[in-house]
Protein backbone atom coordinates (compact mmCIF):
# COMPACT_ATOMS: atom_id res chain seq x y z
CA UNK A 1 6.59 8.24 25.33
CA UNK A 2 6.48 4.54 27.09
CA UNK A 3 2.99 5.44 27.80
CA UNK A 4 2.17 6.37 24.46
CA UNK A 5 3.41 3.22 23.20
CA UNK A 6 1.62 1.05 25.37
CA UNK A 7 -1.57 2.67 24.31
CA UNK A 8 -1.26 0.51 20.90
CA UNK A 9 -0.19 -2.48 22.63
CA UNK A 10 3.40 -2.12 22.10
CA UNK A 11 5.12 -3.44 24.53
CA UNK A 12 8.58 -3.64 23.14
CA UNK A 13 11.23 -1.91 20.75
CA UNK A 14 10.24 -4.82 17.70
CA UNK A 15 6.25 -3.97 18.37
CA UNK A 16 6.84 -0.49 18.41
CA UNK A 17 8.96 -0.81 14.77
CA UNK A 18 6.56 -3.16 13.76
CA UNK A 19 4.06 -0.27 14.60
CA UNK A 20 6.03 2.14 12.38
CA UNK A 21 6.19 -0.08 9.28
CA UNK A 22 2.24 -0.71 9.48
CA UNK A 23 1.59 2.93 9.76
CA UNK A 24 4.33 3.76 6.81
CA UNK A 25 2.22 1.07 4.54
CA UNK A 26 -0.90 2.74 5.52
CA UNK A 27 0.63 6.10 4.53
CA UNK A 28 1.61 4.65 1.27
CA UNK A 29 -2.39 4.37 0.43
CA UNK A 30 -2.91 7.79 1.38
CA UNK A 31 -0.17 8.54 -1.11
CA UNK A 32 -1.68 6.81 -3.83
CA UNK A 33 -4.82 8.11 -3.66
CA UNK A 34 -3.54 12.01 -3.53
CA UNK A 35 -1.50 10.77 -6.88
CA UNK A 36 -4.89 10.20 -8.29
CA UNK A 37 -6.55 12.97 -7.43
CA UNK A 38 -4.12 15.35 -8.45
CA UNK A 39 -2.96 13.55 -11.75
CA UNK A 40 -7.24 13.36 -12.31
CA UNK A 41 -7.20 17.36 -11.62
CA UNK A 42 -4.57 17.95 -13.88
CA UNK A 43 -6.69 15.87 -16.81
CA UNK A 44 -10.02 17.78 -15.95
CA UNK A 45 -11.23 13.72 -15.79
CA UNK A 46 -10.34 11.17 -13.18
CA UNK A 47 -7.32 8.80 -14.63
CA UNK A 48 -5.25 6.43 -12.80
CA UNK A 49 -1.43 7.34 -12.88
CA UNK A 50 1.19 3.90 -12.90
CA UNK A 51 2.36 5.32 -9.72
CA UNK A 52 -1.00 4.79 -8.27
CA UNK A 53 -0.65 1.04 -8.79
CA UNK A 54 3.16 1.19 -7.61
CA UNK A 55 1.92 2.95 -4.09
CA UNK A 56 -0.96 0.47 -3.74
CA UNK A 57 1.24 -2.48 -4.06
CA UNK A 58 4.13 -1.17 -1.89
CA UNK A 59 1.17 0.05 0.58
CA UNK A 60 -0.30 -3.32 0.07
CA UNK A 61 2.80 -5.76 0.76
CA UNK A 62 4.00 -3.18 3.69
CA UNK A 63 0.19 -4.01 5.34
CA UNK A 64 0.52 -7.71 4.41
CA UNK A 65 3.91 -8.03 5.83
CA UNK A 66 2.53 -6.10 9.45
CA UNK A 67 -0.34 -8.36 9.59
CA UNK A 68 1.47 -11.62 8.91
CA UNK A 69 3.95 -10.37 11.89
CA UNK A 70 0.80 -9.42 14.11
CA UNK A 71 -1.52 -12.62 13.17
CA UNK A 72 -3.96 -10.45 12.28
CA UNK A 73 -6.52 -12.44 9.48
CA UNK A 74 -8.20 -9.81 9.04
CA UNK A 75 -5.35 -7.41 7.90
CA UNK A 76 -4.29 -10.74 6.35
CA UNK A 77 -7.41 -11.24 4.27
CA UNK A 78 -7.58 -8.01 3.56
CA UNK A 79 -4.72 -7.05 1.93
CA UNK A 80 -3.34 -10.15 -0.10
CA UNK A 81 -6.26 -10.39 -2.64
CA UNK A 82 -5.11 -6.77 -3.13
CA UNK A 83 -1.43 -7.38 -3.71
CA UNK A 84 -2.60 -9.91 -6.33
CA UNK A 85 -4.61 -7.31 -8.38
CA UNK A 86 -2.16 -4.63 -8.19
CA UNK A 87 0.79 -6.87 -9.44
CA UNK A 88 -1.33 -8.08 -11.87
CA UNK A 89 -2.65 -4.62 -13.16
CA UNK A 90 0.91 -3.92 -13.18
CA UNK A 91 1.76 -6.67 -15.41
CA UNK A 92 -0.69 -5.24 -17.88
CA UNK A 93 0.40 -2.23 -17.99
CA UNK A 94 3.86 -3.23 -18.86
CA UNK A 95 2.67 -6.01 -21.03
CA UNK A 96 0.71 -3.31 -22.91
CA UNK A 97 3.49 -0.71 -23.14
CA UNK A 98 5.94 -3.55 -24.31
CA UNK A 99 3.88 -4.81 -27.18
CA UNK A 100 2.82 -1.34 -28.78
CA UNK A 101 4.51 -1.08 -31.82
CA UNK A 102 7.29 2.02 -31.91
């Protein structure tokens, strides 16, 4: 198993948790896009489910998080312009559900 580890550079127990939590954020984009594709099978038309936006920022802030602990700009870069859009398309959505009339 030690061997295993050190093939990802992990070289203690925090890297190899550390390790975990960036692959449990990358499975949290998986997720989101099989929420997608089934809710878009369901419709017959493609659609984008709330939970697709709640996976995408939970994926998104779980990446972040890894690559602010690793130093990694890249992941860095990568994922907080992301977290931005998600919380904000999240906003909308509630925004929108709040102010339709009953």
């Amino acid at each position: 198993m030690h061997s295993i580890l050190a093939m990802f550079g992990t070289t203690s127990t925090a890297d190899a948790a550390w390790l975990v939590v960036g692959l449990l954020g990358q499975l949290m984009f998986t997720a989101r896009f099989l929420v997608q594709w089934f809710a878009s099978e369901k419709a017959g038309k493609s659609v984008v489910p709330v939970a697709f936006w709640y996976f995408s920022i939970v994926g998104g802030l779980i990446v972040l998080a890894y690559g602010i602990r690793k130093l990694e700009p890249v992941i860095i870069l990568g994922q907080l312009p992301g977290v931005v859009i998600y919380s904000r398309n999240l906003w909308l959505i509630h925004k929108e559900k709040r102010d339709q009339p009953e």
